[in-house]
Protein backbone atom coordinates (compact mmCIF):
# COMPACT_ATOMS: atom_id res chain seq x y z
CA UNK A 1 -62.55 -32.19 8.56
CA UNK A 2 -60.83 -29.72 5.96
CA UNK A 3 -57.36 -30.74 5.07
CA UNK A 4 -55.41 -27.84 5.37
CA UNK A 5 -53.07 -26.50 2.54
CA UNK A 6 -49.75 -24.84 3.14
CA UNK A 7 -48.63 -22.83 0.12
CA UNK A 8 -45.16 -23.51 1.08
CA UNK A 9 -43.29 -20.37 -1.15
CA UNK A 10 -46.06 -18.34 0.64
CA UNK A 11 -44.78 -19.44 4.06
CA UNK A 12 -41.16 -19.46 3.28
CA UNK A 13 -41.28 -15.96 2.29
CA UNK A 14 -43.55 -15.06 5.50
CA UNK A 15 -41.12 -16.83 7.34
CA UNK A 16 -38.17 -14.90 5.71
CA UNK A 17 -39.61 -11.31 6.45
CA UNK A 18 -40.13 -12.26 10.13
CA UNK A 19 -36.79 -13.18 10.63
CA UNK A 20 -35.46 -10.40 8.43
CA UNK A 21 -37.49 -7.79 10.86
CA UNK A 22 -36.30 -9.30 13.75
CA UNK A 23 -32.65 -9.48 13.08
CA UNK A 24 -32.36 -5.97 10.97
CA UNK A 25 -34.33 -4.38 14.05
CA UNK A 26 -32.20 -6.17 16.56
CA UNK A 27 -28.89 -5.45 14.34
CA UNK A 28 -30.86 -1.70 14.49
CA UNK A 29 -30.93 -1.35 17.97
CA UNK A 30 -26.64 -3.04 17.98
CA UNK A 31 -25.77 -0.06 16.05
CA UNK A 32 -27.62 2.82 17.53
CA UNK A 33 -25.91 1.55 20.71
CA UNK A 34 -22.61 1.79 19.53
CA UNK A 35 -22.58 4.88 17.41
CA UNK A 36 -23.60 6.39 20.66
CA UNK A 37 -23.69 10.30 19.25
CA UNK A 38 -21.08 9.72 16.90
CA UNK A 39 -23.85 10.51 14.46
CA UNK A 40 -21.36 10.11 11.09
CA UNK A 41 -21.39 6.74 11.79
CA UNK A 42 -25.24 6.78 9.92
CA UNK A 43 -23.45 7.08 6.95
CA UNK A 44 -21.98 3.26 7.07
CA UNK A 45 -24.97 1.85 5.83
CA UNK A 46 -26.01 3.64 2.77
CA UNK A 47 -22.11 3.29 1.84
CA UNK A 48 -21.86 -0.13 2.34
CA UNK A 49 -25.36 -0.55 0.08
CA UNK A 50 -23.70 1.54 -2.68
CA UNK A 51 -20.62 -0.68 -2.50
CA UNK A 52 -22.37 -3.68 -2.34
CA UNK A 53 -24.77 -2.64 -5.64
CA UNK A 54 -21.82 -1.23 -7.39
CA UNK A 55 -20.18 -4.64 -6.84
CA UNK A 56 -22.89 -6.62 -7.73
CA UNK A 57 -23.43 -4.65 -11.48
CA UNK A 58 -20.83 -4.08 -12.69
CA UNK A 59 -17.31 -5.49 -10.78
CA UNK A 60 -15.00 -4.08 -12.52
CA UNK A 61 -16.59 -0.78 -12.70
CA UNK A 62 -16.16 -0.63 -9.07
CA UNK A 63 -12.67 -1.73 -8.89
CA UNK A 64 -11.99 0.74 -11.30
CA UNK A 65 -13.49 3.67 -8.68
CA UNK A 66 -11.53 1.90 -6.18
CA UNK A 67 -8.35 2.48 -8.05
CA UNK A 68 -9.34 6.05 -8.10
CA UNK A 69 -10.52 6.49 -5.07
CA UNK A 70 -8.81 4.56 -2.54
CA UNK A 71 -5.83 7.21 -1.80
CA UNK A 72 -8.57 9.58 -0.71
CA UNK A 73 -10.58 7.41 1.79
CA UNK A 74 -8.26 6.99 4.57
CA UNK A 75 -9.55 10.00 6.74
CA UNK A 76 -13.78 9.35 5.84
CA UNK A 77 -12.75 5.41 6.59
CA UNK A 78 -11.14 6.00 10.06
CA UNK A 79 -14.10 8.28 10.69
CA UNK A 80 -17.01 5.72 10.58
CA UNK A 81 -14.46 2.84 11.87
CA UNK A 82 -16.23 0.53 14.58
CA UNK A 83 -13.54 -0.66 16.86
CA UNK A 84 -11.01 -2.55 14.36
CA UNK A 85 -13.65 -2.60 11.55
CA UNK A 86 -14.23 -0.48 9.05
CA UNK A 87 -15.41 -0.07 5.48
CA UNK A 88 -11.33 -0.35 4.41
CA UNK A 89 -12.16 -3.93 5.79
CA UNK A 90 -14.36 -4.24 3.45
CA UNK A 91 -13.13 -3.37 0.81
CA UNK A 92 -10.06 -5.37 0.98
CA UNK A 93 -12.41 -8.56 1.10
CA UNK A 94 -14.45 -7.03 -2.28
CA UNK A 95 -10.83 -6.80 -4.14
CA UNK A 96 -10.04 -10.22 -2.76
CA UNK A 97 -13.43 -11.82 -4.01
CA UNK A 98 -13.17 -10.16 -7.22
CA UNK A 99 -9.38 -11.98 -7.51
CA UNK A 100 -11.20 -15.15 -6.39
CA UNK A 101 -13.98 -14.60 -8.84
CA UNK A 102 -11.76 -14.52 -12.17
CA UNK A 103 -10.88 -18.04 -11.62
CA UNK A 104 -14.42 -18.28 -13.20
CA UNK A 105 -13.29 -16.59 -15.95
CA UNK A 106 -10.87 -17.88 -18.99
CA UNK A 107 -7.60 -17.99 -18.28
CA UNK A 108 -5.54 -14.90 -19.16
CA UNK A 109 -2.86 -16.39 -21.29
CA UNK A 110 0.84 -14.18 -20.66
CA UNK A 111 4.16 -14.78 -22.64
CA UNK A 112 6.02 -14.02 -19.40
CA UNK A 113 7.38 -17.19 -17.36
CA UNK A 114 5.45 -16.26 -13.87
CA UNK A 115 5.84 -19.58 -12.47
CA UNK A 116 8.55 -18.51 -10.01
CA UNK A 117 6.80 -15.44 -9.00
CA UNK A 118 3.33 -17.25 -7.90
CA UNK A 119 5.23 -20.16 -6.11
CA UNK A 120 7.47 -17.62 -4.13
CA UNK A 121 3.97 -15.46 -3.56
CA UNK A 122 2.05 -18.86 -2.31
CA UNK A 123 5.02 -19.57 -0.12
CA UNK A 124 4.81 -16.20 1.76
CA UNK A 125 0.89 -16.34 1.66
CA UNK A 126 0.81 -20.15 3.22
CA UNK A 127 3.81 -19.47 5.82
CA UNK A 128 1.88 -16.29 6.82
CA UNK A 129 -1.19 -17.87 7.25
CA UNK A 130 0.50 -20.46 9.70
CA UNK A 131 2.02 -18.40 11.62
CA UNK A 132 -1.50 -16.98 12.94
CA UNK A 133 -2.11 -19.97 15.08
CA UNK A 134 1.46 -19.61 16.43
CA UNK A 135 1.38 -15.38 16.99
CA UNK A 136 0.58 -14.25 20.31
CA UNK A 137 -3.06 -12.93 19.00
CA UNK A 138 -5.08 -14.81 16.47
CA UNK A 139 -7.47 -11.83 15.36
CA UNK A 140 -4.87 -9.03 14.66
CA UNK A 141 -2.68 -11.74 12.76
CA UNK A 142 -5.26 -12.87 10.93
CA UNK A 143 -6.54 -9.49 9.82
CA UNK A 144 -2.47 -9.10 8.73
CA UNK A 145 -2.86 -12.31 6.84
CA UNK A 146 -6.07 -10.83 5.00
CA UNK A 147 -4.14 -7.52 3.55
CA UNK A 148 -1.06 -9.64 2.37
CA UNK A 149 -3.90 -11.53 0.25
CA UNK A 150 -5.13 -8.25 -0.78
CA UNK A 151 -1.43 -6.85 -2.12
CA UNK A 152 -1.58 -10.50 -4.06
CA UNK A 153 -5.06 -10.34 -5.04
CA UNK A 154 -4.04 -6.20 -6.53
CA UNK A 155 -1.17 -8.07 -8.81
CA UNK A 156 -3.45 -10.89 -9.57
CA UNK A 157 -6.11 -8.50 -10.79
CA UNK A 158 -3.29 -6.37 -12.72
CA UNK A 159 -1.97 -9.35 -14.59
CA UNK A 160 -6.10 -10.22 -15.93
CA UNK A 161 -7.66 -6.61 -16.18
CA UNK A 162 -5.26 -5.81 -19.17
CA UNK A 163 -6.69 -7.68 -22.92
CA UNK A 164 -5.03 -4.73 -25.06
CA UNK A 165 -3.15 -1.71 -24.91
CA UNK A 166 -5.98 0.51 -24.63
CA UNK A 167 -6.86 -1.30 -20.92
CA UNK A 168 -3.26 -0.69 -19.64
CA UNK A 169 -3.86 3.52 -21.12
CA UNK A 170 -6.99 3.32 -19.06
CA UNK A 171 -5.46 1.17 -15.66
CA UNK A 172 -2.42 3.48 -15.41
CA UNK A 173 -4.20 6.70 -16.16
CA UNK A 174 -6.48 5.95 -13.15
CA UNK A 175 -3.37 5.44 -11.29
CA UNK A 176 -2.34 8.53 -11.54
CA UNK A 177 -5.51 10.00 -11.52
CA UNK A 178 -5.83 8.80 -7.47
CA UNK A 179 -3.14 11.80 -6.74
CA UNK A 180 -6.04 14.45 -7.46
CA UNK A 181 -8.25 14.53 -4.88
CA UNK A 182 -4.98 13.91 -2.37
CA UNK A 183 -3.61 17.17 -4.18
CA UNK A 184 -6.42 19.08 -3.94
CA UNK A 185 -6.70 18.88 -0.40
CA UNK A 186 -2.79 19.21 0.43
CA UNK A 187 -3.65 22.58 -1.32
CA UNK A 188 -6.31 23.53 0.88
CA UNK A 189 -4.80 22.05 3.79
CA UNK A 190 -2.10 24.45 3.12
CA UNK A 191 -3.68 27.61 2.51
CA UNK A 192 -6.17 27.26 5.64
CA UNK A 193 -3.10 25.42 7.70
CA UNK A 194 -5.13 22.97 8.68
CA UNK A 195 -6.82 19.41 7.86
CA UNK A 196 -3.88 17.54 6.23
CA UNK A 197 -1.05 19.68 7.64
CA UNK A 198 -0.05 18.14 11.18
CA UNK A 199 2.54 19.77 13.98
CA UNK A 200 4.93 17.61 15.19
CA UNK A 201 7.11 18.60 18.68
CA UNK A 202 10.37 18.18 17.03
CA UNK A 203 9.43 17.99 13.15
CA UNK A 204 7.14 20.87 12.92
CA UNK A 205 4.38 20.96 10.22
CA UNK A 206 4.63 18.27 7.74
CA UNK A 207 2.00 17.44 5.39
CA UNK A 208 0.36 13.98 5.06
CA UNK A 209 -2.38 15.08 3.10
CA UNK A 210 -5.25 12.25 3.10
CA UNK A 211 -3.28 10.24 4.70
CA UNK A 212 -3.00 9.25 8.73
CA UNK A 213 0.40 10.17 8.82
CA UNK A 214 3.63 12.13 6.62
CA UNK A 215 5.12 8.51 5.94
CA UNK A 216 2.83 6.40 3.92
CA UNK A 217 1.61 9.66 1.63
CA UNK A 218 4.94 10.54 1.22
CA UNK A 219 5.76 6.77 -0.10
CA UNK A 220 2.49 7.35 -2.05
CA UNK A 221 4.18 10.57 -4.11
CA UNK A 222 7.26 8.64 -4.89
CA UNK A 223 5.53 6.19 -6.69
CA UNK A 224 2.74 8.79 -8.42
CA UNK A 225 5.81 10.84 -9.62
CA UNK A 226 7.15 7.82 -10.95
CA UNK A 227 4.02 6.64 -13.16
CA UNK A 228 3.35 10.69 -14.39
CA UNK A 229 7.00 11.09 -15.19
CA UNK A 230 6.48 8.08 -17.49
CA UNK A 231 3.22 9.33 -18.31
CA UNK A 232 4.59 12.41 -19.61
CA UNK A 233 7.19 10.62 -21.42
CA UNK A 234 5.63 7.36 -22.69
CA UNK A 235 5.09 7.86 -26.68
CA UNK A 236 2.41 5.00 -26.75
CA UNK A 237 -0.24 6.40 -23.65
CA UNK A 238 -2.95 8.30 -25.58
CA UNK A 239 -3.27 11.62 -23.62
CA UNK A 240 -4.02 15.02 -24.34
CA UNK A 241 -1.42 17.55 -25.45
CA UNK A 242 -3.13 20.05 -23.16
CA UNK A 243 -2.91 17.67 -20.75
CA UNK A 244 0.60 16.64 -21.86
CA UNK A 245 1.52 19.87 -21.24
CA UNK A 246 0.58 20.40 -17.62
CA UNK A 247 2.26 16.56 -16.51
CA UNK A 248 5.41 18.72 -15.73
CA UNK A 249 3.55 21.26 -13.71
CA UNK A 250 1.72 18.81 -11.99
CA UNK A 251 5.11 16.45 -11.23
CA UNK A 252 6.82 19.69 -10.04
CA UNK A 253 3.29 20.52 -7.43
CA UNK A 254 3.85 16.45 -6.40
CA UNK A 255 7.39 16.96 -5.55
CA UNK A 256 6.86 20.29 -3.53
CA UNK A 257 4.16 18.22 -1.51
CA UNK A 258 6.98 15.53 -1.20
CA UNK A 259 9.14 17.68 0.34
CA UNK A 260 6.45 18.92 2.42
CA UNK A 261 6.21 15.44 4.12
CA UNK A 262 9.80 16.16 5.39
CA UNK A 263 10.25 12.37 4.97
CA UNK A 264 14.36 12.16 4.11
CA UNK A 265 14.06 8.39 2.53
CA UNK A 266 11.01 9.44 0.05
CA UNK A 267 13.51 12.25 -0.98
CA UNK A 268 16.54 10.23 -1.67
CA UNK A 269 14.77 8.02 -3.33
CA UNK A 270 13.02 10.10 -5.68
CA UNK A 271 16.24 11.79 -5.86
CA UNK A 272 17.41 8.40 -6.84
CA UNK A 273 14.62 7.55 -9.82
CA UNK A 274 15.57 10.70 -11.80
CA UNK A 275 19.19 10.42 -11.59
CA UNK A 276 18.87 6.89 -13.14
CA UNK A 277 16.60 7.86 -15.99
CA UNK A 278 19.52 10.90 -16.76
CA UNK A 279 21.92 8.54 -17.03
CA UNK A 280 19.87 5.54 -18.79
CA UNK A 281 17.77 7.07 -20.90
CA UNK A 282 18.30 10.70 -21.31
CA UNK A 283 21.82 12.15 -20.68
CA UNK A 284 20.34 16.22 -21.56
CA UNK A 285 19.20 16.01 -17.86
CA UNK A 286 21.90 15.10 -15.80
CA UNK A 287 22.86 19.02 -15.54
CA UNK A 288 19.48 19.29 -13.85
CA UNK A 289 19.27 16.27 -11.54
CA UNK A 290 22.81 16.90 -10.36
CA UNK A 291 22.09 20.48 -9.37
CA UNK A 292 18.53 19.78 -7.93
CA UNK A 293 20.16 18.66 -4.54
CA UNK A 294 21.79 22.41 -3.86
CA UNK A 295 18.26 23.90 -4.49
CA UNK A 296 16.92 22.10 -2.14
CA UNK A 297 19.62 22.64 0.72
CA UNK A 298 18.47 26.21 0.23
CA UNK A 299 15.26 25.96 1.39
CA UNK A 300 15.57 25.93 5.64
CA UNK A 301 13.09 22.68 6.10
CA UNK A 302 15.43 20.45 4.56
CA UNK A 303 18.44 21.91 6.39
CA UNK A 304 17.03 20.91 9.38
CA UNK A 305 15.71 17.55 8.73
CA UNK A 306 19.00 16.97 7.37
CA UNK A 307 21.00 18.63 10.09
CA UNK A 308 18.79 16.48 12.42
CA UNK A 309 20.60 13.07 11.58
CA UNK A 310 23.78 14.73 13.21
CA UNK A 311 22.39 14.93 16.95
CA UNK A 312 20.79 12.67 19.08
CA UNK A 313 22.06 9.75 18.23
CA UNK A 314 22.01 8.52 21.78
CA UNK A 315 20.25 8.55 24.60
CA UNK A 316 23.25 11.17 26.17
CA UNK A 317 24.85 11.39 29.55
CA UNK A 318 21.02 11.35 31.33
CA UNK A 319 19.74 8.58 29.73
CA UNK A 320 16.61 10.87 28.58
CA UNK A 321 17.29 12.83 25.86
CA UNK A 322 15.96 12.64 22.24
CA UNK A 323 17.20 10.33 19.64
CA UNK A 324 16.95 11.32 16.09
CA UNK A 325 14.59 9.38 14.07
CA UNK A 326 17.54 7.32 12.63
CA UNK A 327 18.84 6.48 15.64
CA UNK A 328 15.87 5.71 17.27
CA UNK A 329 14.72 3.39 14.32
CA UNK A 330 18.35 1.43 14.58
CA UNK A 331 18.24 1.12 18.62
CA UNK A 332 14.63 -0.49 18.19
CA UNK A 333 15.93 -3.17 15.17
CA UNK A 334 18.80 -3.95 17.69
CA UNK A 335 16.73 -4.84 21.01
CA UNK A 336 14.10 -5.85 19.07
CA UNK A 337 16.65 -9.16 17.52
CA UNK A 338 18.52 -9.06 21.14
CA UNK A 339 14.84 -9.80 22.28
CA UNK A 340 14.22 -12.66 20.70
CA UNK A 341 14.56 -15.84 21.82
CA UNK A 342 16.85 -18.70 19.49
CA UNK A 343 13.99 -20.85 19.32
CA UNK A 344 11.87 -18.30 17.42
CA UNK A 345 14.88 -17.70 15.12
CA UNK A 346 14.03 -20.15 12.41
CA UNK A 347 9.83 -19.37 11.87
CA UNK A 348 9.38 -16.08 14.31
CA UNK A 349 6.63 -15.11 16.09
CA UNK A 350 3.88 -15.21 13.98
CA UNK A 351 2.63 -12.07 11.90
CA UNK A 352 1.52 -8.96 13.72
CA UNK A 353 3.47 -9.99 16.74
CA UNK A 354 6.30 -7.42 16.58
CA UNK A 355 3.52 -4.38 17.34
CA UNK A 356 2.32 -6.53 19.61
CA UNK A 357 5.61 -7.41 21.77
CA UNK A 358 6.79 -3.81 21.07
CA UNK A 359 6.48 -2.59 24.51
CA UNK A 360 8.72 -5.47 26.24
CA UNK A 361 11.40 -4.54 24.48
CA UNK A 362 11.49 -0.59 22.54
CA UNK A 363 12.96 1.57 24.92
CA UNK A 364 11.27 5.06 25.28
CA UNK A 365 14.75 6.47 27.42
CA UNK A 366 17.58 4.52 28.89
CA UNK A 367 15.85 3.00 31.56
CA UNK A 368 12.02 2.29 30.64
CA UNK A 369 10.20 0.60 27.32
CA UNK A 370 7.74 2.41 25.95
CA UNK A 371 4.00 2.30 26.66
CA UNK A 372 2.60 1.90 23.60
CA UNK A 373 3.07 -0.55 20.74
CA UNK A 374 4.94 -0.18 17.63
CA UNK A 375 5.94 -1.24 14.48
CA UNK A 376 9.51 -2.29 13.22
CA UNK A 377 10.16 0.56 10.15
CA UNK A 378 12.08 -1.94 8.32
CA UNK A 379 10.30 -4.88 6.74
CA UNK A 380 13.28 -7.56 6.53
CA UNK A 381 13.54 -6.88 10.25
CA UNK A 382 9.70 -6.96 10.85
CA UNK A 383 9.50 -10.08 8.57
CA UNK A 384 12.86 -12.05 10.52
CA UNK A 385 11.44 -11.59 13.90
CA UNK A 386 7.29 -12.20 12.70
CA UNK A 387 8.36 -15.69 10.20
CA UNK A 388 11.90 -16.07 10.99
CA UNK A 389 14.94 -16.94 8.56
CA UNK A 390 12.81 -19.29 6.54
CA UNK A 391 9.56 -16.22 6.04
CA UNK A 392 12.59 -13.13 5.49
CA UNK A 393 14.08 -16.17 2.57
CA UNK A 394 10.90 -16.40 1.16
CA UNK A 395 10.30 -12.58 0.99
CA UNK A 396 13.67 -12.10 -0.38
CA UNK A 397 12.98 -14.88 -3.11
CA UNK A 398 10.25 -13.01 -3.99
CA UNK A 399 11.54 -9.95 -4.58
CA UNK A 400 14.66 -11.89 -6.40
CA UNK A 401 12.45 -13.57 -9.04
CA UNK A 402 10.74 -9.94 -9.52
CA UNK A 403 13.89 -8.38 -10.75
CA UNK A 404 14.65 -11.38 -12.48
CA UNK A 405 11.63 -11.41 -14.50
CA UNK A 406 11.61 -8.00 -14.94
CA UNK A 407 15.58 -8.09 -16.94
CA UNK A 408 14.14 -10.87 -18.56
CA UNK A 409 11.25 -8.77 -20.40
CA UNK A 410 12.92 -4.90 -20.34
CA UNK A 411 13.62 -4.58 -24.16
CA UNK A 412 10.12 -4.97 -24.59
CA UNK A 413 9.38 -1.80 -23.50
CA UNK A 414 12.45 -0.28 -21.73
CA UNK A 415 10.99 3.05 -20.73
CA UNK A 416 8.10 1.05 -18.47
CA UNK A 417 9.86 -1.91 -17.18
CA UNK A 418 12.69 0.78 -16.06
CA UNK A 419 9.92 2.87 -14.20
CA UNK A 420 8.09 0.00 -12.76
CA UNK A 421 11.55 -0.97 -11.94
CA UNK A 422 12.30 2.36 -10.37
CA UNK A 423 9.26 1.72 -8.55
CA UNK A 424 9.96 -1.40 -6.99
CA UNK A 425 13.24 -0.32 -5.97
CA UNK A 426 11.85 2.64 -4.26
CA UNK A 427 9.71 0.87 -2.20
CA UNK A 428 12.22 -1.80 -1.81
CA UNK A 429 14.89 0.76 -0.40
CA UNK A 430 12.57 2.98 1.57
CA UNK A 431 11.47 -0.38 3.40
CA UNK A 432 14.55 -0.17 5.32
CA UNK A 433 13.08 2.73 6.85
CA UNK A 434 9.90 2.28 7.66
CA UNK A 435 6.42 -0.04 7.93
CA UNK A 436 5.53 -0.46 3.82
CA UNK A 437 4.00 -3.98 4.65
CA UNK A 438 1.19 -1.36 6.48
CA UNK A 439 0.96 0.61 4.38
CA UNK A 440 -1.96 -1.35 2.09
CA UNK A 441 -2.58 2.00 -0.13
CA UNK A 442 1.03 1.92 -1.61
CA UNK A 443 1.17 -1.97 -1.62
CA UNK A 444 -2.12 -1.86 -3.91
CA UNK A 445 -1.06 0.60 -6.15
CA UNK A 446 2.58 -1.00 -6.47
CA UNK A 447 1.59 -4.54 -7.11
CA UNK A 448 -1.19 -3.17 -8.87
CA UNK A 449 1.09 -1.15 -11.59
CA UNK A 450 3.46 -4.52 -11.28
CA UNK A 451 0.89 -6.62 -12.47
CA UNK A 452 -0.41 -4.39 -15.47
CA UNK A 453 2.60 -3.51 -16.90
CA UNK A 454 3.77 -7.25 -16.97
CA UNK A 455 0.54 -7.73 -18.77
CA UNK A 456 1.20 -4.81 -21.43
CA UNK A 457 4.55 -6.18 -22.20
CA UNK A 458 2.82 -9.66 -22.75
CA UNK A 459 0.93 -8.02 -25.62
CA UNK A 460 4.45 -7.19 -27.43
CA UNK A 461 5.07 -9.62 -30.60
CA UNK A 462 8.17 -10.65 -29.08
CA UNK A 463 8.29 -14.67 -28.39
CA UNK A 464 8.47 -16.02 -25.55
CA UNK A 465 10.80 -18.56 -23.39
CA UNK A 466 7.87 -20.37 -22.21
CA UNK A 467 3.81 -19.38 -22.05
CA UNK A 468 2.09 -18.65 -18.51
CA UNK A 469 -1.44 -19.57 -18.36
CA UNK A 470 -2.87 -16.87 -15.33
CA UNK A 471 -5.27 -18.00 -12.99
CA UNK A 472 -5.43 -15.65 -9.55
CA UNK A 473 -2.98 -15.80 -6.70
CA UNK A 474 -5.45 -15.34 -4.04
């Protein structure tokens, strides 16, 4: 009898295209099933092959369209979102690997002490990651867990993407750059009245743009009108003088779309960033900056959001009328603590889990909670009551060591390290107000512009205290 011969690649790829049919045609049939006739849906999969080869080729070319990009995805994202998956998801793993895949690379070597930053960052990550097996869901948490990695893996990838000063021209011009196609469509949202203008009962129309909602774009200006400002006034950024020339025209179109938002903390604290460049750097404006607050109480939107922080600041003699969005926020930081039991005091509840005990304890009226879950608008009392004393430390250690490395290096280049300053402080102050820890578009670009400019500064002759060797956070 014939011995028979098995040309073993042969059958291994045979083998391989039989169970690639059967799985892609099963995986076929999964999908078709759940798109049902939301027919947009058939646009996942050529996206997610264009991301994928983009990735593949060229990394950092696609991180680099994700830098542009990413402020203008939101709405197409939500769009084609299965369940609590999406293509956002997937991204935010893609930035992640691409963190993880530098530790391949040689070290960046920085003349800024970091060593203080990445243990307060590792501390936060780790205690996070615990508390995901203690919170009262293990998939939501975990997906919580996943963007904090991200907002490290963004300053991890700022800190390495910059060799020379042309890369930090190019990193912070994209930056910017992100506001255009957001711009653009506030502009067309505004002439139709429609798209990225939304009516609120009380608020009326305010604009959020690309965004799901007025809050996070509006956080999203303040820190674009930062980096143009310094754009425009930066003497080392190699741009255009016709471009140059229409910075102030385009700041001036970003802060009438800020006020637009009818968010009152993104105002102040806008307000805030140009008072303390008058007074720091150039004294010429002051005139302007001071008066800029009596323009604006002439135009009869911000009378009204402003006039609305003098009623409702109770629930009144029926126990169901409105509170101001102020008040509301404070009632909900109060029972949210009263809530809590002492045990959880020390590590909380795990991350994720104030959303997700939200409706035992947010009152919608004097008498009844509310029926659907929310978040905490202030992130020191979102992070107490989700990791406790020893997680809000941590997060305040963190910011602490920022501002201390941040004195440490601002003669190197005072007119950046006061705007990414400005920045931080922004963020930092309009935390107390609402969700930032959600709001993954800011937290990229912030940590993002953190992690560059530290890197730019590094390339300054001045000597150092002591040499960081980089290697990625996350």
């Amino acid at each position: 009898m014939a011995k028979l011969t098995v040309n073993k690649p042969k059958a291994l790829l045979v083998f391989l295209a039989i169970f690639a049919s059967l799985f892609f045609g099963l995986a076929s049939l999964t999908f078709v099933q759940l798109i049902n006739t939301n027919y947009v849906f058939l646009l996942a999969p050529p996206v997610v092959l264009v991301i994928g080869l983009l990735f593949f080729f060229d990394r950092y070319a696609f991180f680099l369209l994700v830098i542009v990009t990413r402020a203008s995805l939101d709405s197409a994202f939500n769009a084609i979102k299965l369940g609590s998956f999406g293509l956002g998801a997937v991204l935010n793993a893609l930035v992640i690997l691409i963190a993880l895949l530098t530790l391949f690379e040689k070290p960046v070597k920085l003349n800024v002490d970091l060593n203080s930053l990445k243990k307060s960052w590792l501390f936060f990550l780790v205690l996070a990651f615990v508390s995901t097996f203690y919170a009262p869901s293990f998939v939501p948490s975990l997906k919580v867990f996943l963007i904090y990695v991200s907002y490290a893996s963004m300053f991890a990838l700022g800190l390495h993407v910059v060799k020379k000063p042309e890369d930090f021209d190019k990193w912070i011009k994209a930056i910017a750059l992100s506001s255009l196609i957001p711009m653009l469509y506030c502009i067309y949202s505004i002439a139709l009245g429609t798209g990225g203008l939304k009516l609120y009962r009380y608020e009326g129309l305010r604009l959020q743009g690309t965004f799901p909602h007025a809050n996070p774009f509006s956080t999203y200006l303040v820190l674009i009108i930062s980096v143009c400002f310094y754009l425009f006034k930066a003497k080392t950024i190699s741009i255009s003088s016709s471009v140059k020339r229409l910075l102030p025209i385009y700041i001036l179109i970003l802060i009438g779309m800020l006020l637009m938002t009818k968010t009152r903390s993104a105002w102040g604290v806008t307000y805030l960033f140009f008072l303390m460049y008058a007074l720091l750097q150039e004294r010429k404006f002051l005139v302007v900056v001071v008066a800029a607050p009596f323009f604006a109480l002439l135009i009869p939107e911000v009378q009204d959001r402003i006039a609305d922080l003098t009623t409702g600041n109770d629930f009144g003699s029926t126990g169901y009328e409105r509170l101001n969005s102020f008040a509301w926020r404070v009632k909900i930081w109060g029972d949210s603590i009263a809530w809590m039991n002492n045990s959880h005091y020390i590590f909380g509840y795990g991350v994720s889990s104030f959303q997700q005990f939200s409706q035992k304890f947010a009152m919608a009226n004097a008498f009844q909670t509310q029926d659907f879950d929310i978040n905490a608008h202030n992130i020191y009392v979102q992070t107490f009551f989700e990791l406790g004393i020893v997680g809000l430390f941590i997060l305040l250690a963190l910011f602490t060591n920022f501002y201390r490395m941040l004195f440490k290096i601002y003669n190197r280049d005072k007119l950046l390290i006061f705007t990414v300053t400005a920045v931080f402080t922004q963020i930092l102050l309009q935390s107390f107000m609402d969700n930032l820890l959600d709001y993954l578009i800011v937290e990229w670009y912030m940590w993002f512009l953190i992690g560059i400019s530290i890197s730019k500064v590094s390339l300054s002759n001045s000597t150092p205290a002591q040499t960081t060797t980089l290697k990625p956070i996350a």
